[in-house]
Protein backbone atom coordinates (compact mmCIF):
# COMPACT_ATOMS: atom_id res chain seq x y z
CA UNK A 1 -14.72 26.79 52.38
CA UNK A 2 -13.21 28.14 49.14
CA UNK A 3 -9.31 28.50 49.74
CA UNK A 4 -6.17 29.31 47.35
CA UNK A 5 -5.23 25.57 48.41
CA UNK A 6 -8.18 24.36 46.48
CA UNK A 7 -7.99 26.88 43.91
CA UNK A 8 -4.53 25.42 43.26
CA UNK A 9 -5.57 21.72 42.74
CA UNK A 10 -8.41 22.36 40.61
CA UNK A 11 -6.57 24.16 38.39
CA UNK A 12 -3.40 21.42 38.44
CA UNK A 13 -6.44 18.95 37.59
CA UNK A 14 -7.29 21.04 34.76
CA UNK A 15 -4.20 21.79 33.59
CA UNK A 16 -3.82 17.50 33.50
CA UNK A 17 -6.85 17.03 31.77
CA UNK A 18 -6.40 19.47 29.29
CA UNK A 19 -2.57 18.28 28.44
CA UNK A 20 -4.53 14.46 28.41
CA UNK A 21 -6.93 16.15 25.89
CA UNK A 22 -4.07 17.89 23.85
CA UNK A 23 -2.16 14.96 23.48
CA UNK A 24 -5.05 13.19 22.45
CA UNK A 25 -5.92 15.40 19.59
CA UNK A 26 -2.46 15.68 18.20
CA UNK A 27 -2.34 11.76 18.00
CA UNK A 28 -5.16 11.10 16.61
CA UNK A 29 -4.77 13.66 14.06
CA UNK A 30 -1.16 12.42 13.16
CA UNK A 31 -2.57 9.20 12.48
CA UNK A 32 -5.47 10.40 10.23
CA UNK A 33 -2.37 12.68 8.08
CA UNK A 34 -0.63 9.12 7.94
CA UNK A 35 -3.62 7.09 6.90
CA UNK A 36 -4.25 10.16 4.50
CA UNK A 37 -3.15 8.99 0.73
CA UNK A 38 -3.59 12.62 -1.06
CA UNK A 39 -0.82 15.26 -0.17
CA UNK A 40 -3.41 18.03 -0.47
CA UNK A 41 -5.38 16.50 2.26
CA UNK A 42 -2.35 15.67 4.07
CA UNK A 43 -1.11 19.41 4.05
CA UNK A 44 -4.91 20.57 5.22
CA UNK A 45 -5.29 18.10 8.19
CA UNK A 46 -1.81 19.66 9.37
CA UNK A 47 -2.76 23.15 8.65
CA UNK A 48 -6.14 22.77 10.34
CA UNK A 49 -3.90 20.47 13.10
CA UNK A 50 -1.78 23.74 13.53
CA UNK A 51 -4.38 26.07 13.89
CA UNK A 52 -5.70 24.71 16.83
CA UNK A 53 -2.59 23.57 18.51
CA UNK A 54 -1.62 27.03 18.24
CA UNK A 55 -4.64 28.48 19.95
CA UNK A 56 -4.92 25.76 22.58
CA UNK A 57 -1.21 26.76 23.42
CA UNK A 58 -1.85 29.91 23.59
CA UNK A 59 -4.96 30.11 25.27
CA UNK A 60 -3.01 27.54 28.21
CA UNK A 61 -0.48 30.35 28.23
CA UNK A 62 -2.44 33.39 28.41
CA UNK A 63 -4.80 31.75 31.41
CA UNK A 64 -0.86 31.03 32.91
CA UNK A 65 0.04 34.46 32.62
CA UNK A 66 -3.11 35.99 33.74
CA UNK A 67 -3.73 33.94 36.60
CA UNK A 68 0.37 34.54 37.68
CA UNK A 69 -0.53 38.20 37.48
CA UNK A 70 -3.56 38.05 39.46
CA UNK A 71 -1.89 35.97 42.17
CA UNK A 72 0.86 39.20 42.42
CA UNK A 73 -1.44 41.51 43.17
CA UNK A 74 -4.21 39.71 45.34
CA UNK A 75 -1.85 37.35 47.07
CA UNK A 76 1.65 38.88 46.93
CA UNK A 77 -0.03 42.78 47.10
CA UNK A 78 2.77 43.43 44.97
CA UNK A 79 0.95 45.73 42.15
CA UNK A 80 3.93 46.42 39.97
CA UNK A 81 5.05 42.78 39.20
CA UNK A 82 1.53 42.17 38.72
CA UNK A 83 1.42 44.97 35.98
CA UNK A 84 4.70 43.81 34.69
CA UNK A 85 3.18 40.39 33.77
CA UNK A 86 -0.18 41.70 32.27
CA UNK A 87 1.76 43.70 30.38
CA UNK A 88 2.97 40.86 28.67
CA UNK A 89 -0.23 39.24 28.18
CA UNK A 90 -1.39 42.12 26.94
CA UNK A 91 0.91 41.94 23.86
CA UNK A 92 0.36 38.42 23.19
CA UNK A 93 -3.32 38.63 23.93
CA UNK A 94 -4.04 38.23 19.78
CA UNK A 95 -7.57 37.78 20.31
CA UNK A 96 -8.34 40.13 23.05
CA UNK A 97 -9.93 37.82 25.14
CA UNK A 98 -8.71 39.14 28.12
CA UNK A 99 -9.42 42.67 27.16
CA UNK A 100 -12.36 42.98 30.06
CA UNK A 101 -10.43 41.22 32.62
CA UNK A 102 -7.68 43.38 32.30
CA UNK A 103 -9.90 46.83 32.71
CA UNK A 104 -11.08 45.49 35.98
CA UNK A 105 -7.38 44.37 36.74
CA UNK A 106 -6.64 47.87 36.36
CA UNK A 107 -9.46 49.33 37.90
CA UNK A 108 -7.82 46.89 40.90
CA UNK A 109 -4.27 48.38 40.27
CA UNK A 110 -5.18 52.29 40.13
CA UNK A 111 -7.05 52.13 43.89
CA UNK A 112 -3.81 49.78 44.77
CA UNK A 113 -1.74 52.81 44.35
CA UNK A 114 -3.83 55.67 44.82
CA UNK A 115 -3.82 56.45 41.26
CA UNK A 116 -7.55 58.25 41.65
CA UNK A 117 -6.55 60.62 38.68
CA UNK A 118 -5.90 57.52 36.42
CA UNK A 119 -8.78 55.43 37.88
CA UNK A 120 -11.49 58.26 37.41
CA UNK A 121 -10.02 58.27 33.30
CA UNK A 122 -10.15 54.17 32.98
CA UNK A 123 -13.79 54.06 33.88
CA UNK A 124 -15.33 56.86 32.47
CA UNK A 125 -14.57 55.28 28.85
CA UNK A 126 -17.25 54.31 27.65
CA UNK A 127 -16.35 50.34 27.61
CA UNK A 128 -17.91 50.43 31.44
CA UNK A 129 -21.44 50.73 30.30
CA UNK A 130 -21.02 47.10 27.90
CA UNK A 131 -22.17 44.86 30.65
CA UNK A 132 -23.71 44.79 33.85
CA UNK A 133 -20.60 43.62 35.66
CA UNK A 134 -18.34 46.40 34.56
CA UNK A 135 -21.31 49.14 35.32
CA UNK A 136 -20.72 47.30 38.49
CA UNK A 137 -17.15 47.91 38.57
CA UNK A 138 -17.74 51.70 37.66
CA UNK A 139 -20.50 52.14 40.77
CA UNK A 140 -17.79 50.87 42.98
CA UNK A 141 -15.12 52.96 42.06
CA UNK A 142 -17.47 55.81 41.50
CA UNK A 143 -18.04 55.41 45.08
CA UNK A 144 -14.82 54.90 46.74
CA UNK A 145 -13.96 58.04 44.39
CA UNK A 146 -16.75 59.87 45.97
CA UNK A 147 -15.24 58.87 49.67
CA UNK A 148 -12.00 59.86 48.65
CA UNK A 149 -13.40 63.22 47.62
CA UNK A 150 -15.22 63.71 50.70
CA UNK A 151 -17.74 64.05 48.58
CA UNK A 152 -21.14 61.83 50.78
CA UNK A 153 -23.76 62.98 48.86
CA UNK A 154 -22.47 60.80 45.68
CA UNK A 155 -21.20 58.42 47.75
CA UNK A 156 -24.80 58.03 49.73
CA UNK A 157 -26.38 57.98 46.05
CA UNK A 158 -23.65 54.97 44.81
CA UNK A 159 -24.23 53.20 48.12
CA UNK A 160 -27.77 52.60 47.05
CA UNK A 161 -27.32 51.75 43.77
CA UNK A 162 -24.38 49.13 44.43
CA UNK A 163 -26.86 47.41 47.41
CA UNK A 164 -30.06 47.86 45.20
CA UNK A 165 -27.52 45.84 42.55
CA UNK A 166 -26.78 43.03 44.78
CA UNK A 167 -30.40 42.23 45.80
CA UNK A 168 -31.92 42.20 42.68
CA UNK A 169 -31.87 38.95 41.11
CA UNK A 170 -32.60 37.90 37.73
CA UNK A 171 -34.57 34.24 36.67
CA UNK A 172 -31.15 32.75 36.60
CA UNK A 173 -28.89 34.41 38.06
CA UNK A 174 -27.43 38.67 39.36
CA UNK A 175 -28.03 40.63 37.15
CA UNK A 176 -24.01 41.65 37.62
CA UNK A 177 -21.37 39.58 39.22
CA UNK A 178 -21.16 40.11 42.78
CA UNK A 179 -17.50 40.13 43.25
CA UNK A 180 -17.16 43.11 46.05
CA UNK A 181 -17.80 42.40 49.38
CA UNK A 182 -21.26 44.46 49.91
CA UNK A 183 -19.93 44.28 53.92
CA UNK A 184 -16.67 45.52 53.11
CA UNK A 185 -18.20 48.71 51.05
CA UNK A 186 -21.20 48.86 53.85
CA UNK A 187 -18.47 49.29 56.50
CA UNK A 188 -16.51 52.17 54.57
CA UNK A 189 -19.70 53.72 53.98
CA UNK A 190 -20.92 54.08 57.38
CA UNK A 191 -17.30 55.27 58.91
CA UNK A 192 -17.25 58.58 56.40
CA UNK A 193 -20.51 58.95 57.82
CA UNK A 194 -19.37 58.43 61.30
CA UNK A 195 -21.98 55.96 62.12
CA UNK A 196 -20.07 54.01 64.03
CA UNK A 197 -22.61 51.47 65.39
CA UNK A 198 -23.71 50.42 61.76
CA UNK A 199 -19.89 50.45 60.42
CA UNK A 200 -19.29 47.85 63.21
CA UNK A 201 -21.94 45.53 61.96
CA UNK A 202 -21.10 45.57 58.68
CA UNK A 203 -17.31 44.46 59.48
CA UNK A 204 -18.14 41.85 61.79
CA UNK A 205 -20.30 40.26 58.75
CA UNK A 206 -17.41 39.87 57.18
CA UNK A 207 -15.35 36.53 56.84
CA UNK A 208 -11.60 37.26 57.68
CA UNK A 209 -10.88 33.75 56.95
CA UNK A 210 -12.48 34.21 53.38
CA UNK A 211 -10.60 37.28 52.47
CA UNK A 212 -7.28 37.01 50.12
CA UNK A 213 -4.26 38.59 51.95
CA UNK A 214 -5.24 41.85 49.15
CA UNK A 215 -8.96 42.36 50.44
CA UNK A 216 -7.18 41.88 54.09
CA UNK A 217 -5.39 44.81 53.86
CA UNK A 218 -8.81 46.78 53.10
CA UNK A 219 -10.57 44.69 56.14
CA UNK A 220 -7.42 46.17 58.38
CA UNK A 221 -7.59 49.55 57.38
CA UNK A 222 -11.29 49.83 57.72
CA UNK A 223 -10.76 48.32 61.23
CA UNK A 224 -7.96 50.53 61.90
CA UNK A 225 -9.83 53.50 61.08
CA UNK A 226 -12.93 52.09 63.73
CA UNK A 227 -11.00 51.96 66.10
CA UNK A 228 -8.75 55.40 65.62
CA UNK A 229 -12.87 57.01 65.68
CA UNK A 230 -13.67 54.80 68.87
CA UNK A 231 -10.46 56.00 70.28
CA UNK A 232 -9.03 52.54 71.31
CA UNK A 233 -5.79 50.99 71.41
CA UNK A 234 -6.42 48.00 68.87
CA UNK A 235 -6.04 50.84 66.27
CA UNK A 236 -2.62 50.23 66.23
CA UNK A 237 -2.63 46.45 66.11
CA UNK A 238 -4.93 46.43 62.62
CA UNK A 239 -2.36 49.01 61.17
CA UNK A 240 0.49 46.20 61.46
CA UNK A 241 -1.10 43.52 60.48
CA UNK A 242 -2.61 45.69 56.99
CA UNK A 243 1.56 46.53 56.90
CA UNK A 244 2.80 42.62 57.04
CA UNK A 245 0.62 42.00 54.01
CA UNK A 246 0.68 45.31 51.84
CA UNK A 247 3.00 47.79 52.95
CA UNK A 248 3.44 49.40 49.95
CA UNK A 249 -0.34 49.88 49.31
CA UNK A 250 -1.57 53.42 49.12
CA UNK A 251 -4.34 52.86 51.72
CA UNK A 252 -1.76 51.05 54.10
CA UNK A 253 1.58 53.59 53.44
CA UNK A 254 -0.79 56.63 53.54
CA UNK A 255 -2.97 55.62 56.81
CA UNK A 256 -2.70 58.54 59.04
């Protein structure tokens, strides 16, 4: 099973390697400068030496930075530091190459907070229609917009289109990234539409054990709100458990 444990050692294994490989490169470079008997060749081996010790550094600390800020808000459910460090990477980001993971990180944020006003504006620009993972990521939010809204006839319509997304499959691979849990939007479907029965599947098919302590809080809720329409007393016991992870999270400060 995928865990944060193994998450963690891959990446200190490929934050070795790639320290083994940087070394490497800046060695065997000195030693061509040295060997070098023109200065003008000298001077471009270390320029061309510099260029890509710079961007290898800064690539190293851009993944650093991103993957700190990810861990705030999907591990710590602590939004605001999270924003505080992309933030930062955001200025230093030279290349943009983080410019698409950092709409979705908002996209993540916004719902975090209950920012629906400032969600609705980051993807109707007109980035979200580049790929077929962020058209993804606009369907979603579209239709967690939609429940928000009471509004079911959009949200039936989005429902559809998100599940038609995740079962059609290309040669190679999805067509989009399938990094919602289908279950998890199933489930919050069928409670707006009081269908109890169905909502109950669709939460049992989830893995709690899979889940990061963010997508837990969701799981909770969702649960919470089962059992507040079912009328029984384990209501309560999803509410505190969504709290000891995320109590600061719109959906777990404003469950009512």
């Amino acid at each position: 099973m995928f865990t944060l444990k193994k998450l963690l050692l891959g990446e200190k294994t490929r934050l070795f390697m790639m320290v083994v490989i940087f070394i490497v490169f800046i060695v065997f470079t000195t030693r061509i400068i040295l060997q070098e008997p023109k200065v003008l060749n000298q001077i471009l081996y270390f320029v061309i030496m510099g260029f890509f010790a710079f961007f290898f550094v800064l690539s190293e600390v851009l993944r650093f930075m991103y993957q700190k800020g990810i861990e705030q808000l999907v591990i710590k459910c602590d939004p605001e530091s999270a924003l505080t460090l992309m933030n930062k990477l955001r200025k230093i980001d030279i290349i943009k190459g983080y410019q698409q993971s950092m709409l979705v990180f908002m996209s993540l944020y916004y719902r975090d907070l209950g920012m629906y006003d400032e969600l609705n504006t980051l993807i109707n620009d007109a980035i979200f229609e580049r790929s077929a993972s962020l058209k993804l990521v606009k369907k979603v939010n579209q239709f967690y917009l939609s429940l928000q809204k009471d509004d079911l006839e959009s949200a039936t319509k989005l429902n559809k289109e998100i599940n038609d997304i995740y079962l059609v499959k290309t040669k190679k691979r999805y067509s989009a990234r399938p990094v919602y849990s289908l279950n998890q939007l199933n489930a919050d479907f069928f409670l707006a539409k009081n269908n109890l029965s169905k909502a109950h599947d669709a939460l049992r098919d989830i893995n709690e054990q899979s889940l990061n302590p963010r997508e837990k809080t969701y799981y909770y809720i969702s649960y919470a709100k089962y059992y507040q329409l079912k009328k029984q007393n384990k209501e309560e016991l999803m509410v505190k458990q969504a709290r000891e992870l995320g109590q600061h999270l719109a959906h777990v400060k404003n469950y009512h």
